[in-house]
PDB file of N, CA and C in Angstrom:
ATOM      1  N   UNK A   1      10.344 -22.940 -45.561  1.00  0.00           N
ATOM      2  CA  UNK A   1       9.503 -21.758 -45.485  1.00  0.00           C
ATOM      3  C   UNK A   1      10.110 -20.828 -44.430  1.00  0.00           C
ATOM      4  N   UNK A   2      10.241 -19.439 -44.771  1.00  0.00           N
ATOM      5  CA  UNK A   2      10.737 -18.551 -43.918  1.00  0.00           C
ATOM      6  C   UNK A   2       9.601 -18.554 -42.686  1.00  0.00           C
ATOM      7  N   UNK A   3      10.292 -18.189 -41.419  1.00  0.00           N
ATOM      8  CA  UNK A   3       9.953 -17.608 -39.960  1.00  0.00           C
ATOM      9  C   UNK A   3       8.669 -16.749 -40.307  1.00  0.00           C
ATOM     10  N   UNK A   4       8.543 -15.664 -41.061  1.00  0.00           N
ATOM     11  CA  UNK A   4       6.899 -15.048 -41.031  1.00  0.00           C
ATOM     12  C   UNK A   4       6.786 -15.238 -42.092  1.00  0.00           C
ATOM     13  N   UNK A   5       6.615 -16.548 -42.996  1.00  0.00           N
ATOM     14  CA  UNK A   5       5.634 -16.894 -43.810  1.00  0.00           C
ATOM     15  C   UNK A   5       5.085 -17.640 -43.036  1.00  0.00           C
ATOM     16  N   UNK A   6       5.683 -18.903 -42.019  1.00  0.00           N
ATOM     17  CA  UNK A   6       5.192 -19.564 -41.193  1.00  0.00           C
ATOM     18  C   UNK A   6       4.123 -19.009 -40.042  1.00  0.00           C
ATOM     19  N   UNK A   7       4.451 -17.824 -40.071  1.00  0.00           N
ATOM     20  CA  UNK A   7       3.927 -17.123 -38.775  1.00  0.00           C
ATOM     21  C   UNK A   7       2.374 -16.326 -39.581  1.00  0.00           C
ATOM     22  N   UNK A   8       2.221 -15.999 -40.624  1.00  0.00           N
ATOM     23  CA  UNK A   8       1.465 -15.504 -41.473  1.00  0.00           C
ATOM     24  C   UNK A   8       0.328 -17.037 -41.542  1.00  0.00           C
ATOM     25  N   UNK A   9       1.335 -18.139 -42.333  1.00  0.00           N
ATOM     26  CA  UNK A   9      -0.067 -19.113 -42.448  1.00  0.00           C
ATOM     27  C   UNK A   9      -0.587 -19.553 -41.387  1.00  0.00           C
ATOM     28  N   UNK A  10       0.172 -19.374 -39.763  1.00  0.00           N
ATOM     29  CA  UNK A  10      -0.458 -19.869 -38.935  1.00  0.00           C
ATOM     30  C   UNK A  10      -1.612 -19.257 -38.147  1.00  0.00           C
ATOM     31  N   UNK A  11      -1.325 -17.567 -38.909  1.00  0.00           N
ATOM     32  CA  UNK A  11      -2.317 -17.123 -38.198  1.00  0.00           C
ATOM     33  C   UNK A  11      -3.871 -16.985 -39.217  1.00  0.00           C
ATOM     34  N   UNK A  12      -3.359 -17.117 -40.305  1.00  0.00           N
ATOM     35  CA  UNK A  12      -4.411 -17.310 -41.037  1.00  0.00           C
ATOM     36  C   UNK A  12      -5.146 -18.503 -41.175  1.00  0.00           C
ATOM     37  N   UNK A  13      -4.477 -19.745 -40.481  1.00  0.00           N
ATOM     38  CA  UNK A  13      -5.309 -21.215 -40.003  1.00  0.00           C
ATOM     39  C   UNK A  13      -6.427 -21.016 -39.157  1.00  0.00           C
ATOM     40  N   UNK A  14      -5.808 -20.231 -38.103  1.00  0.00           N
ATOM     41  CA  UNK A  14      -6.465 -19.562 -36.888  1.00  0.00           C
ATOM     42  C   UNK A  14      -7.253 -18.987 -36.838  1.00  0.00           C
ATOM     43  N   UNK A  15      -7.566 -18.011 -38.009  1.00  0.00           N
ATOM     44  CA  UNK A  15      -8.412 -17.458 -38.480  1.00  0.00           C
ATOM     45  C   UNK A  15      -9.202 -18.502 -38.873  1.00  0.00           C
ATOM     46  N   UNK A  16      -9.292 -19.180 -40.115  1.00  0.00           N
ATOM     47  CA  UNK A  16     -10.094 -19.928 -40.349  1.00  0.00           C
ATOM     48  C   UNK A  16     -10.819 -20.747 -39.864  1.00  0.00           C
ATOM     49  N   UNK A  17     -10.212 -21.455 -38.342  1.00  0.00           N
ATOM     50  CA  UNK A  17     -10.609 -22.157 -37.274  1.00  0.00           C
ATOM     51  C   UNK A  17     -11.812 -21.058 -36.999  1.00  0.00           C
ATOM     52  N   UNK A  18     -11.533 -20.179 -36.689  1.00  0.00           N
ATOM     53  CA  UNK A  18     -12.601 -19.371 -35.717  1.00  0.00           C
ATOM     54  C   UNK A  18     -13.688 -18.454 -36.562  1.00  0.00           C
ATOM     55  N   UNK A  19     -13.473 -18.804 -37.573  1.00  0.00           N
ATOM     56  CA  UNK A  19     -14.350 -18.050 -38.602  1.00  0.00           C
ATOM     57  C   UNK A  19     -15.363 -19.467 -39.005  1.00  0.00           C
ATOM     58  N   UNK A  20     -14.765 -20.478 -39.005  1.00  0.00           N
ATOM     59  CA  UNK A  20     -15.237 -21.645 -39.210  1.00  0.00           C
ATOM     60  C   UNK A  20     -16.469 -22.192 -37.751  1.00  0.00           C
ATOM     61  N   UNK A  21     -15.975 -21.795 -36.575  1.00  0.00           N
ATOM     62  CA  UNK A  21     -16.698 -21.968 -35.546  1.00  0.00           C
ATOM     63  C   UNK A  21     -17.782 -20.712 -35.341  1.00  0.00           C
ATOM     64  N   UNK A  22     -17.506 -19.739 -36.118  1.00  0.00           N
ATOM     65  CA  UNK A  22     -18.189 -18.526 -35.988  1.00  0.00           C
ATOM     66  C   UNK A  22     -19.567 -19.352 -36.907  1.00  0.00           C
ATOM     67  N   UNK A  23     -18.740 -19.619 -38.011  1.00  0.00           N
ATOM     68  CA  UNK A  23     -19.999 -20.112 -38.775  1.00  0.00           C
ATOM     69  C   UNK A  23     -21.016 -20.958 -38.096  1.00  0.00           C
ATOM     70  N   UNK A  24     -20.599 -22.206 -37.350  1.00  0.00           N
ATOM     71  CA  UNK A  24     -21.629 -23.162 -36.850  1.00  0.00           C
ATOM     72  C   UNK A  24     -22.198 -22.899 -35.572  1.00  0.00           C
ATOM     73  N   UNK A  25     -21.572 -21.618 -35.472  1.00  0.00           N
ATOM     74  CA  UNK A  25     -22.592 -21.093 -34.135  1.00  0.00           C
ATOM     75  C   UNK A  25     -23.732 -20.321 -34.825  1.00  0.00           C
ATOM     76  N   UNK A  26     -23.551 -19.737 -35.728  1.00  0.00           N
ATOM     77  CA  UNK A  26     -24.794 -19.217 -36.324  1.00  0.00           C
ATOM     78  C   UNK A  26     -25.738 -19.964 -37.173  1.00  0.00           C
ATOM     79  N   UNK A  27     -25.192 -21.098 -37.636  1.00  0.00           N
ATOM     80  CA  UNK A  27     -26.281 -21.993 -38.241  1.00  0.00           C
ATOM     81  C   UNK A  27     -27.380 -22.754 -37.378  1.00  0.00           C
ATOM     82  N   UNK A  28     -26.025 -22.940 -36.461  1.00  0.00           N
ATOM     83  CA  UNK A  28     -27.378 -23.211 -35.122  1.00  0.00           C
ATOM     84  C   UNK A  28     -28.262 -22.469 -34.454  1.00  0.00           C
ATOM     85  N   UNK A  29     -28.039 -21.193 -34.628  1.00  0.00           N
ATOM     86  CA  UNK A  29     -28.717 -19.851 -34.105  1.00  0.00           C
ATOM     87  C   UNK A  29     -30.242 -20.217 -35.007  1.00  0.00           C
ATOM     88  N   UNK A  30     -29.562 -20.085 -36.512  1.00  0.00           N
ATOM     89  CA  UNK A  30     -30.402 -19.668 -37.487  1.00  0.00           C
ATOM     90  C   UNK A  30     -31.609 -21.155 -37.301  1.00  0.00           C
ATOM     91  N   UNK A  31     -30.921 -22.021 -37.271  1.00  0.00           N
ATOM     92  CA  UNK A  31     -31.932 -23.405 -36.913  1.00  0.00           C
ATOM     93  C   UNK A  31     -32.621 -23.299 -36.225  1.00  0.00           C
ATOM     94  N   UNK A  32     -32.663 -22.803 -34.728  1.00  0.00           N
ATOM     95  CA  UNK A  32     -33.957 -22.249 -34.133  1.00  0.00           C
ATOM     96  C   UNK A  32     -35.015 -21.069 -34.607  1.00  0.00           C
ATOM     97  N   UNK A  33     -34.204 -20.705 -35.853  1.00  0.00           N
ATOM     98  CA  UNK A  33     -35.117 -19.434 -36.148  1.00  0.00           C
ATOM     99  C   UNK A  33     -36.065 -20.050 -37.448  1.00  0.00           C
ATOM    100  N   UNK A  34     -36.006 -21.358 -37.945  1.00  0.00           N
ATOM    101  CA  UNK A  34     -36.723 -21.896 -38.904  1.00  0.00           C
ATOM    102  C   UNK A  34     -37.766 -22.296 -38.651  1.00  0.00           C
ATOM    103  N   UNK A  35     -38.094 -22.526 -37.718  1.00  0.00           N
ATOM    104  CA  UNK A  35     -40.375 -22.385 -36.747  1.00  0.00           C
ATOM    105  C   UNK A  35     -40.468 -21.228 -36.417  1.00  0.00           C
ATOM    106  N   UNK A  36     -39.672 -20.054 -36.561  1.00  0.00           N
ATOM    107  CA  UNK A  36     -40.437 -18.856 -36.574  1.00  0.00           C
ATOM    108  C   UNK A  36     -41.670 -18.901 -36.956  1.00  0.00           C
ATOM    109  N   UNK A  37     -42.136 -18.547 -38.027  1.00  0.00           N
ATOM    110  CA  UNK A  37     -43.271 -18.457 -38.505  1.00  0.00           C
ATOM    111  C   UNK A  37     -44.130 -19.201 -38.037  1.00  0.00           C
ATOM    112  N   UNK A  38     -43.496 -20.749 -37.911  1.00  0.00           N
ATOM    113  CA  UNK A  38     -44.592 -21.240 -37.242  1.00  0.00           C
ATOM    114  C   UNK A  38     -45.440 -21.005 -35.911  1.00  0.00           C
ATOM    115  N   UNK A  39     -44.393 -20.885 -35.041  1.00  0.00           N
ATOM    116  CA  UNK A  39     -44.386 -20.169 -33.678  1.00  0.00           C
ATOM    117  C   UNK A  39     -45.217 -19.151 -33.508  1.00  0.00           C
ATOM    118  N   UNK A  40     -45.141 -18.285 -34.335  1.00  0.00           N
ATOM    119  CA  UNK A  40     -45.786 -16.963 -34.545  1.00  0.00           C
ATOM    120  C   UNK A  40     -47.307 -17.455 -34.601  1.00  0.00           C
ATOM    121  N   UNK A  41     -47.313 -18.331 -35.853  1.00  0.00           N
ATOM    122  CA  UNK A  41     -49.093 -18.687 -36.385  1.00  0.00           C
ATOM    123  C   UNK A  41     -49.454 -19.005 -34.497  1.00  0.00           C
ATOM    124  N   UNK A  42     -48.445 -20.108 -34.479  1.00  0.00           N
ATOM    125  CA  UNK A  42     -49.310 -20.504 -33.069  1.00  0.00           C
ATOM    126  C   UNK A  42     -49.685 -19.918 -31.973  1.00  0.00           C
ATOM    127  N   UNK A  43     -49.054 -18.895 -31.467  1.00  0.00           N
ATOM    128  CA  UNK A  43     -49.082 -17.447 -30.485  1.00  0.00           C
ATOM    129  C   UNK A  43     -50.440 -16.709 -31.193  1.00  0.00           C
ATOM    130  N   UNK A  44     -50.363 -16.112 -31.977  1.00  0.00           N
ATOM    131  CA  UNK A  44     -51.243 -15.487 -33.054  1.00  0.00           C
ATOM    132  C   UNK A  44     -53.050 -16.145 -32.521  1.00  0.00           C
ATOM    133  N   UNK A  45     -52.625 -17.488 -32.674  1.00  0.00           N
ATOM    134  CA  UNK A  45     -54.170 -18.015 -33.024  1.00  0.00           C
ATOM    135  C   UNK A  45     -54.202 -18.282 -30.967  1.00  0.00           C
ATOM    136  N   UNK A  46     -53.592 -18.636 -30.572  1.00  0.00           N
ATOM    137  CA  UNK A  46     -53.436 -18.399 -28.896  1.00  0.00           C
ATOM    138  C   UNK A  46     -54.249 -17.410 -28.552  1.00  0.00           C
ATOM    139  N   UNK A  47     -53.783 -16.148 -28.718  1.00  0.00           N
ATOM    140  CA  UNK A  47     -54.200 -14.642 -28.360  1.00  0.00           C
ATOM    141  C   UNK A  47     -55.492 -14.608 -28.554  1.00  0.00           C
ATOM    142  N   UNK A  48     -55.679 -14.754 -30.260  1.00  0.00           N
ATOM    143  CA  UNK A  48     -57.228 -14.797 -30.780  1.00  0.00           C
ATOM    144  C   UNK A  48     -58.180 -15.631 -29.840  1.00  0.00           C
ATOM    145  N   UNK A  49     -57.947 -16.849 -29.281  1.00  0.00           N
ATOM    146  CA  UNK A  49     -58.581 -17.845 -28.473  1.00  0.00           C
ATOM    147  C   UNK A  49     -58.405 -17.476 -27.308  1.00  0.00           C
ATOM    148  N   UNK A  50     -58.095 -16.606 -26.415  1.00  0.00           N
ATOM    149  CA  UNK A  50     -57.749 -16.457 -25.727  1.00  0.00           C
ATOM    150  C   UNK A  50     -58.701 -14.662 -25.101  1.00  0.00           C
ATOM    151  N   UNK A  51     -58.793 -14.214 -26.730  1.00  0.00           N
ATOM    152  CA  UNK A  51     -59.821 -12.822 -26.976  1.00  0.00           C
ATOM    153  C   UNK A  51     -61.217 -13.432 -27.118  1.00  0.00           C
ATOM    154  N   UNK A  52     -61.451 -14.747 -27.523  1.00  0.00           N
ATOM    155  CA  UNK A  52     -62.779 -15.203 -27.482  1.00  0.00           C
ATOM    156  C   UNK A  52     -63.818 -15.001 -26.211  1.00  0.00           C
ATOM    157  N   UNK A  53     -63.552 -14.953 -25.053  1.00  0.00           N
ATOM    158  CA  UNK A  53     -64.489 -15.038 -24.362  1.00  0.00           C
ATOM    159  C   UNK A  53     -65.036 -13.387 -24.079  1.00  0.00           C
ATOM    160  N   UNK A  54     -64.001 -12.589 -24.348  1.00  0.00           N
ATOM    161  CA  UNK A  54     -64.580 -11.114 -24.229  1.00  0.00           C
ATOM    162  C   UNK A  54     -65.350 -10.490 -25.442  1.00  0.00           C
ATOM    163  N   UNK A  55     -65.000 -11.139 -26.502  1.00  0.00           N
ATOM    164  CA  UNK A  55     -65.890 -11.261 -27.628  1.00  0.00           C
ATOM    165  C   UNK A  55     -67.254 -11.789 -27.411  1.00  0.00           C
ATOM    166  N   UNK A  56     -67.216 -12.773 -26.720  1.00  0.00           N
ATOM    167  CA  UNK A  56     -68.320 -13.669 -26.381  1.00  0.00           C
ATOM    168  C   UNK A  56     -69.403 -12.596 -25.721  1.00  0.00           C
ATOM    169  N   UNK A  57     -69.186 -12.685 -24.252  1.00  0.00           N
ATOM    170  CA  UNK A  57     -69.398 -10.849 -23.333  1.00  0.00           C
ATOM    171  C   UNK A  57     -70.017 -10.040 -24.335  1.00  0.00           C
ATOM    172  N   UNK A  58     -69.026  -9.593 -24.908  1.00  0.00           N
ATOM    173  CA  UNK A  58     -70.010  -8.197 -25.789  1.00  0.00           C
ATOM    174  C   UNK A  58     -70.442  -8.453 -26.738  1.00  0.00           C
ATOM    175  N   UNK A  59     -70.535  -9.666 -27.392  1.00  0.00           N
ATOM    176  CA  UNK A  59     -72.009 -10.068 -28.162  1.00  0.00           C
ATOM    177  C   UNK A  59     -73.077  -9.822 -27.426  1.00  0.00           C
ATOM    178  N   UNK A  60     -73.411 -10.609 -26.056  1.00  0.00           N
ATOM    179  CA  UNK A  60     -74.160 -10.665 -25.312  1.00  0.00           C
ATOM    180  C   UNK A  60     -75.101  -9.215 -24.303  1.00  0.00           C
ATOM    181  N   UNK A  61     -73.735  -7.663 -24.479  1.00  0.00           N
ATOM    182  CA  UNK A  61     -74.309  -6.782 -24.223  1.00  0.00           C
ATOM    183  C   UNK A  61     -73.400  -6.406 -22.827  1.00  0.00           C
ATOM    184  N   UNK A  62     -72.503  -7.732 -22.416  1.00  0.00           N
ATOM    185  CA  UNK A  62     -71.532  -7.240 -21.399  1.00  0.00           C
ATOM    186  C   UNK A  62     -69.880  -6.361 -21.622  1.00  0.00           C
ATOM    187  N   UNK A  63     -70.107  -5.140 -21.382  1.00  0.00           N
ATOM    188  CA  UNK A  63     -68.830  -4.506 -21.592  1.00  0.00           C
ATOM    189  C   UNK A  63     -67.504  -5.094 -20.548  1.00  0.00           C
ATOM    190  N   UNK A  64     -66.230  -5.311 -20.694  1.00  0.00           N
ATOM    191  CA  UNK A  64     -65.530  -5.418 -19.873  1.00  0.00           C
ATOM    192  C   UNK A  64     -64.703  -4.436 -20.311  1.00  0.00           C
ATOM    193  N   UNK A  65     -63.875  -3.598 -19.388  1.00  0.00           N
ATOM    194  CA  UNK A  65     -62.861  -2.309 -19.933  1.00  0.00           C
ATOM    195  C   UNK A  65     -61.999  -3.197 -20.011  1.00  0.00           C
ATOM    196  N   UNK A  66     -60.854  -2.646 -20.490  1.00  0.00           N
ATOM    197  CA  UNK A  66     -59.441  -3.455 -20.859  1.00  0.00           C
ATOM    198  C   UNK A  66     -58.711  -3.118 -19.988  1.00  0.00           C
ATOM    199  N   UNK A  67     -58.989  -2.397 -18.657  1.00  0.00           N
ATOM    200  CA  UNK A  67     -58.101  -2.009 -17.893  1.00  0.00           C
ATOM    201  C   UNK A  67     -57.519  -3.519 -16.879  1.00  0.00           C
ATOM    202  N   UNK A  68     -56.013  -2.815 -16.441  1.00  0.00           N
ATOM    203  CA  UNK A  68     -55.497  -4.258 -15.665  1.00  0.00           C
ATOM    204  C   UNK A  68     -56.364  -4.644 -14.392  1.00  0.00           C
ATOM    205  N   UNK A  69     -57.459  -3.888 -13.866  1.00  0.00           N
ATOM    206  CA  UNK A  69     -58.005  -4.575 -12.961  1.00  0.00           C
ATOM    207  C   UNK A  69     -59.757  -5.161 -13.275  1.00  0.00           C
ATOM    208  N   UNK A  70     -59.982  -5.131 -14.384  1.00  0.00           N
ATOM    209  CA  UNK A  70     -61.124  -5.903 -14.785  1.00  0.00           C
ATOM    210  C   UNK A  70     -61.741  -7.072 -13.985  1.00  0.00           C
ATOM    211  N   UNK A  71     -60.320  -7.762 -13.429  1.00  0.00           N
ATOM    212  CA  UNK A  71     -61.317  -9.121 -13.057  1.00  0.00           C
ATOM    213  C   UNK A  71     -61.575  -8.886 -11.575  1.00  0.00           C
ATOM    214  N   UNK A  72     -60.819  -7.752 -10.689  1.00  0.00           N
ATOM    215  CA  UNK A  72     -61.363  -7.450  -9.518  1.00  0.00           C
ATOM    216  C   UNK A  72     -62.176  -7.410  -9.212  1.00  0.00           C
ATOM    217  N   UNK A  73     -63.105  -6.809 -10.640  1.00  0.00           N
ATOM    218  CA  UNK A  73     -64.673  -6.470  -9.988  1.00  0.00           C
ATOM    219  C   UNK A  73     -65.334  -7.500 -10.107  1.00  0.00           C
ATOM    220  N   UNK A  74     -65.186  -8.582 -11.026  1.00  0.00           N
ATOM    221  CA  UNK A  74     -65.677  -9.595 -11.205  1.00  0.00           C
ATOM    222  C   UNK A  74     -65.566 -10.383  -9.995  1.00  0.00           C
ATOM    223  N   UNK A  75     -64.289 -10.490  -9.113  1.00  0.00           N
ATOM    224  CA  UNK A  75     -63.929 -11.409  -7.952  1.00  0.00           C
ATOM    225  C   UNK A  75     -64.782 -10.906  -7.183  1.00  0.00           C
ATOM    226  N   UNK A  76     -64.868  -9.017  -6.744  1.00  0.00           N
ATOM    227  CA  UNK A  76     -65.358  -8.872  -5.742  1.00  0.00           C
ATOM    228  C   UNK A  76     -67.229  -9.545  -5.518  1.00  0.00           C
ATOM    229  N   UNK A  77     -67.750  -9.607  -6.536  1.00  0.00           N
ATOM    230  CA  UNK A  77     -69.018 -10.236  -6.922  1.00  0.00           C
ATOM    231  C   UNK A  77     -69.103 -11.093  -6.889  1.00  0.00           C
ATOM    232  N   UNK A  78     -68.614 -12.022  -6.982  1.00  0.00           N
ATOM    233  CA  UNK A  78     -68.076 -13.458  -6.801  1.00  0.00           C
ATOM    234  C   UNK A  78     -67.625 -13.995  -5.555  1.00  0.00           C
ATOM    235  N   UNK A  79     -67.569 -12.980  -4.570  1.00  0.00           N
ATOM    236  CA  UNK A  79     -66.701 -13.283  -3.217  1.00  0.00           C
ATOM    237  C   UNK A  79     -68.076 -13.761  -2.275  1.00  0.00           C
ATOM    238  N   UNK A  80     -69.082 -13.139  -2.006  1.00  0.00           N
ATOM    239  CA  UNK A  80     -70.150 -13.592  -1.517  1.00  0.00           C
ATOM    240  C   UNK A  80     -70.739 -15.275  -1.464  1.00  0.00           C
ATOM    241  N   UNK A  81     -70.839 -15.648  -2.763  1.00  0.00           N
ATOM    242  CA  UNK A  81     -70.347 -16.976  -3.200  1.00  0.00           C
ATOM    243  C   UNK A  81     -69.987 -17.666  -3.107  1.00  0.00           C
ATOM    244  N   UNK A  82     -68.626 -17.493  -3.093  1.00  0.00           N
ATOM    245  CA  UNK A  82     -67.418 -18.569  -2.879  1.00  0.00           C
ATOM    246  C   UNK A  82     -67.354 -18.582  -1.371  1.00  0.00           C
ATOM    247  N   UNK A  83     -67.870 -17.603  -0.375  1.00  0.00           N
ATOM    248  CA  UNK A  83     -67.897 -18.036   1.299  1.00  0.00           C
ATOM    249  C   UNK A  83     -68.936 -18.583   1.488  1.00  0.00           C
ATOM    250  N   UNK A  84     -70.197 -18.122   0.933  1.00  0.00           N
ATOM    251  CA  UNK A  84     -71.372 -19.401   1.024  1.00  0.00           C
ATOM    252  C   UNK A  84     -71.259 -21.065   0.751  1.00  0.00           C
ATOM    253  N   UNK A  85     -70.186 -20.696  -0.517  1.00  0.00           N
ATOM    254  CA  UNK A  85     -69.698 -22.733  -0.710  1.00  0.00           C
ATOM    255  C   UNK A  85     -68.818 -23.081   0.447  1.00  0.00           C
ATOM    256  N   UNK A  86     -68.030 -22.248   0.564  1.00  0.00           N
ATOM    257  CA  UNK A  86     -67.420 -22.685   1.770  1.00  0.00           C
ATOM    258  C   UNK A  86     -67.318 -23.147   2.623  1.00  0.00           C
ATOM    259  N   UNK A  87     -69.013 -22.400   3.569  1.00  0.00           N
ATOM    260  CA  UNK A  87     -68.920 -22.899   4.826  1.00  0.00           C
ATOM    261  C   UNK A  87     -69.674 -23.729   4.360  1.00  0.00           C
ATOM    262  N   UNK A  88     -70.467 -23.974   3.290  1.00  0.00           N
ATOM    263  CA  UNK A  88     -71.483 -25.251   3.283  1.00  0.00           C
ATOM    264  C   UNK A  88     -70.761 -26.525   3.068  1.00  0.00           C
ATOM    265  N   UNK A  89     -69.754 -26.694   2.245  1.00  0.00           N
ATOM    266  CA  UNK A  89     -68.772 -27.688   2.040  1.00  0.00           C
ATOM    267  C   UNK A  89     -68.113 -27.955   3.367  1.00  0.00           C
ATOM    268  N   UNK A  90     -67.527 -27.481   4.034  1.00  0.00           N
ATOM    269  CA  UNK A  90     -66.796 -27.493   5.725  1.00  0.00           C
ATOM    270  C   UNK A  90     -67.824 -27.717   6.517  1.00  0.00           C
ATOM    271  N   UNK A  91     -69.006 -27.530   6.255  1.00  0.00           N
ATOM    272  CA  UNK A  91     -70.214 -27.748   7.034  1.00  0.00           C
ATOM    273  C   UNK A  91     -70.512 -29.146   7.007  1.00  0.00           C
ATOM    274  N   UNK A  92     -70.575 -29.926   5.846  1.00  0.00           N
ATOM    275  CA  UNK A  92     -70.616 -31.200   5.215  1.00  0.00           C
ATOM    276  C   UNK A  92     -70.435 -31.993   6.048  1.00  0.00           C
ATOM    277  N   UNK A  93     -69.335 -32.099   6.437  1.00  0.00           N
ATOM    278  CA  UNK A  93     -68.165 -33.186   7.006  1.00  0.00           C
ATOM    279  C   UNK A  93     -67.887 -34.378   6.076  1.00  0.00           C
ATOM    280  N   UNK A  94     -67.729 -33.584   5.220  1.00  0.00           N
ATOM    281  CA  UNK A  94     -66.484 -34.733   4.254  1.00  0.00           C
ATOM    282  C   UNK A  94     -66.470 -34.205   3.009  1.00  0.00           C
ATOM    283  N   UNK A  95     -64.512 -33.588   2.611  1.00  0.00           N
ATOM    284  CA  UNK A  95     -64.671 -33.443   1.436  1.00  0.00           C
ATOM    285  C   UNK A  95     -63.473 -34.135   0.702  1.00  0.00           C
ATOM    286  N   UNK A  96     -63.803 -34.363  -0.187  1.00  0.00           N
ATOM    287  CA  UNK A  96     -62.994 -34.851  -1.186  1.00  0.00           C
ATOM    288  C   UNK A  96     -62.302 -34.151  -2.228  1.00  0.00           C
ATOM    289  N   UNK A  97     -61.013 -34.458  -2.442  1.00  0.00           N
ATOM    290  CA  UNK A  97     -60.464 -33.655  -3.317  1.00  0.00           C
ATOM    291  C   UNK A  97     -58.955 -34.373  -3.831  1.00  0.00           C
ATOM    292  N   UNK A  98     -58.957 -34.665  -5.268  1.00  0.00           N
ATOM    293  CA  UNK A  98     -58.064 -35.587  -5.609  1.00  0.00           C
ATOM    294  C   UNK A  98     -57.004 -34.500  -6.374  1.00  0.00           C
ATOM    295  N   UNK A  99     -56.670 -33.194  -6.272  1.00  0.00           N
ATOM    296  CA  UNK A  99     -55.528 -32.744  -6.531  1.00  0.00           C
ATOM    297  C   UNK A  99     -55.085 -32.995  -5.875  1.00  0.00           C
ATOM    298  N   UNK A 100     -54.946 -32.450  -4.835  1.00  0.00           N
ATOM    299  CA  UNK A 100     -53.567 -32.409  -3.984  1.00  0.00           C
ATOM    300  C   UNK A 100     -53.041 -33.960  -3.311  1.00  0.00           C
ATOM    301  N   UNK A 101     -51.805 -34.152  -2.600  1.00  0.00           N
ATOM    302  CA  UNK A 101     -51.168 -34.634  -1.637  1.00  0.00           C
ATOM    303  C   UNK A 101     -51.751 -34.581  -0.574  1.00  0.00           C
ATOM    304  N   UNK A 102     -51.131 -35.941   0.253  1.00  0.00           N
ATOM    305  CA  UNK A 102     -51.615 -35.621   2.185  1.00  0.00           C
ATOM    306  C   UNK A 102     -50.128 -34.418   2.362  1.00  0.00           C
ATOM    307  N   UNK A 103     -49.518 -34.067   2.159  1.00  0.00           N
ATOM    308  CA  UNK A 103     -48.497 -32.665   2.697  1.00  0.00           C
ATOM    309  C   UNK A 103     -48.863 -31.689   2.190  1.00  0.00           C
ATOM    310  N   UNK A 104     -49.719 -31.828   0.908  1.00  0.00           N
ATOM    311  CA  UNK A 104     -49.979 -30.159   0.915  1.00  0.00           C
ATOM    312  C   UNK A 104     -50.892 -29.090   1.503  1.00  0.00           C
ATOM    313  N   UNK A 105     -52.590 -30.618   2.267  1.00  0.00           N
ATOM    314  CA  UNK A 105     -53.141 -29.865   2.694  1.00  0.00           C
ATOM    315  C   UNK A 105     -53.202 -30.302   4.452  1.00  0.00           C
ATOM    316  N   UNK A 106     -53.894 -29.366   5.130  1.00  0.00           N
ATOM    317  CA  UNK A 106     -53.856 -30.048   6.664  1.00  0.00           C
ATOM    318  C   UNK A 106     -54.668 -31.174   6.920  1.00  0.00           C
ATOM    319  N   UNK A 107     -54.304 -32.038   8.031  1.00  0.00           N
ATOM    320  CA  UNK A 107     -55.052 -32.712   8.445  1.00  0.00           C
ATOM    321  C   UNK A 107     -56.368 -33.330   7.829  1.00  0.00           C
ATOM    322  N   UNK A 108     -56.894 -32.237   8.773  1.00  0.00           N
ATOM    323  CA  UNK A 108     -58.634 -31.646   8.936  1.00  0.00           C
ATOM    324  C   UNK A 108     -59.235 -31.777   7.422  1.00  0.00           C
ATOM    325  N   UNK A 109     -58.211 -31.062   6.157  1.00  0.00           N
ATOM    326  CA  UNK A 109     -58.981 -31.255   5.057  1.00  0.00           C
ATOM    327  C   UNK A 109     -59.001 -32.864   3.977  1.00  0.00           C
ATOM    328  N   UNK A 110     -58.459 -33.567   4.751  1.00  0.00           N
ATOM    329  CA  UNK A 110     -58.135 -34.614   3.932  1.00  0.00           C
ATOM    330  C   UNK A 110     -59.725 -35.786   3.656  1.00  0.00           C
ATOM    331  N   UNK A 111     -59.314 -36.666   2.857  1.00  0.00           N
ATOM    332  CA  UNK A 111     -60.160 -37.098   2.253  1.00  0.00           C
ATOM    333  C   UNK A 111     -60.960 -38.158   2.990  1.00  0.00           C
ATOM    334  N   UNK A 112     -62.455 -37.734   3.206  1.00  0.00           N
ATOM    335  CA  UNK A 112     -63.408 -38.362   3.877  1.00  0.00           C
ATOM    336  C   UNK A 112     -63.702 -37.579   5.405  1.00  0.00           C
ATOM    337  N   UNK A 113     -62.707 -36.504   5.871  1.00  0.00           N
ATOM    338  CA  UNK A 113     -63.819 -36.156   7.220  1.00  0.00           C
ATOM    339  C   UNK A 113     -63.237 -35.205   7.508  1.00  0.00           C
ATOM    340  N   UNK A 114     -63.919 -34.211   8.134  1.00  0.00           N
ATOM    341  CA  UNK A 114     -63.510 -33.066   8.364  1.00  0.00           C
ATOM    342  C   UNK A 114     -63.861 -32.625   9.906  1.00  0.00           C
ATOM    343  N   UNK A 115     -63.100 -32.602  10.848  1.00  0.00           N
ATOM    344  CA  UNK A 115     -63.404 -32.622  12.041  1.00  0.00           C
ATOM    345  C   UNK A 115     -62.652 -31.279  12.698  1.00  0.00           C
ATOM    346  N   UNK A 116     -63.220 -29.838  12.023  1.00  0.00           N
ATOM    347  CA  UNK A 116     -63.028 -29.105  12.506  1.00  0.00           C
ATOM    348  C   UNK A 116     -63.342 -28.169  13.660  1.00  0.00           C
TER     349      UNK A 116
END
């Protein structure tokens, strides 16, 4: 075989190599794209469950705006509250609490006494 016939099929091997790897990079692409749909249903019905409780609300006659600070006002109403449990729980002397670690919280809050 002549010098550029040789040089012709070798680059057309080469080609094929990389047209060939081109291919199985996209089949694998495309393989993650075959639960699309499913993915979707599941996000989809997420959102919906997720819109339930403001649905819930304005059955009931409570408007919430859709604006990004909605739940502020809710916290700020809620803040009165949550310092009344507070000091009554710290007031206690003893609380319990099985999330956390002894490193995540101090001392003082650990389980059975509170000697603040």
């Amino acid at each position: 075989m002549p010098l550029g016939e040789e040089l012709f099929s070798q680059q057309i091997l080469e080609e094929r190599d990389r047209l060939s790897k081109e291919a199985s990079k996209l089949k694998s692409q495309l393989a993650g794209y075959e639960n699309f749909e499913t993915k979707r249903a599941t996000y989809e019905q997420q959102l919906e469950e997720s819109k339930q409780p403001i649905i819930n609300l304005k059955q009931q006659g409570i408007s919430i705006a859709p604006a990004t600070g909605r739940f502020q006002h809710v916290a700020d109403l809620l803040r009165p509250a949550y310092y009344r449990l507070k000091e009554l729980v710290l007031a206690s002397g003893y609380i319990h609490n099985t999330s956390f670690t002894k490193n995540t919280w101090p001392k003082r809050y650990l389980v059975g006494h509170n000697s603040c």
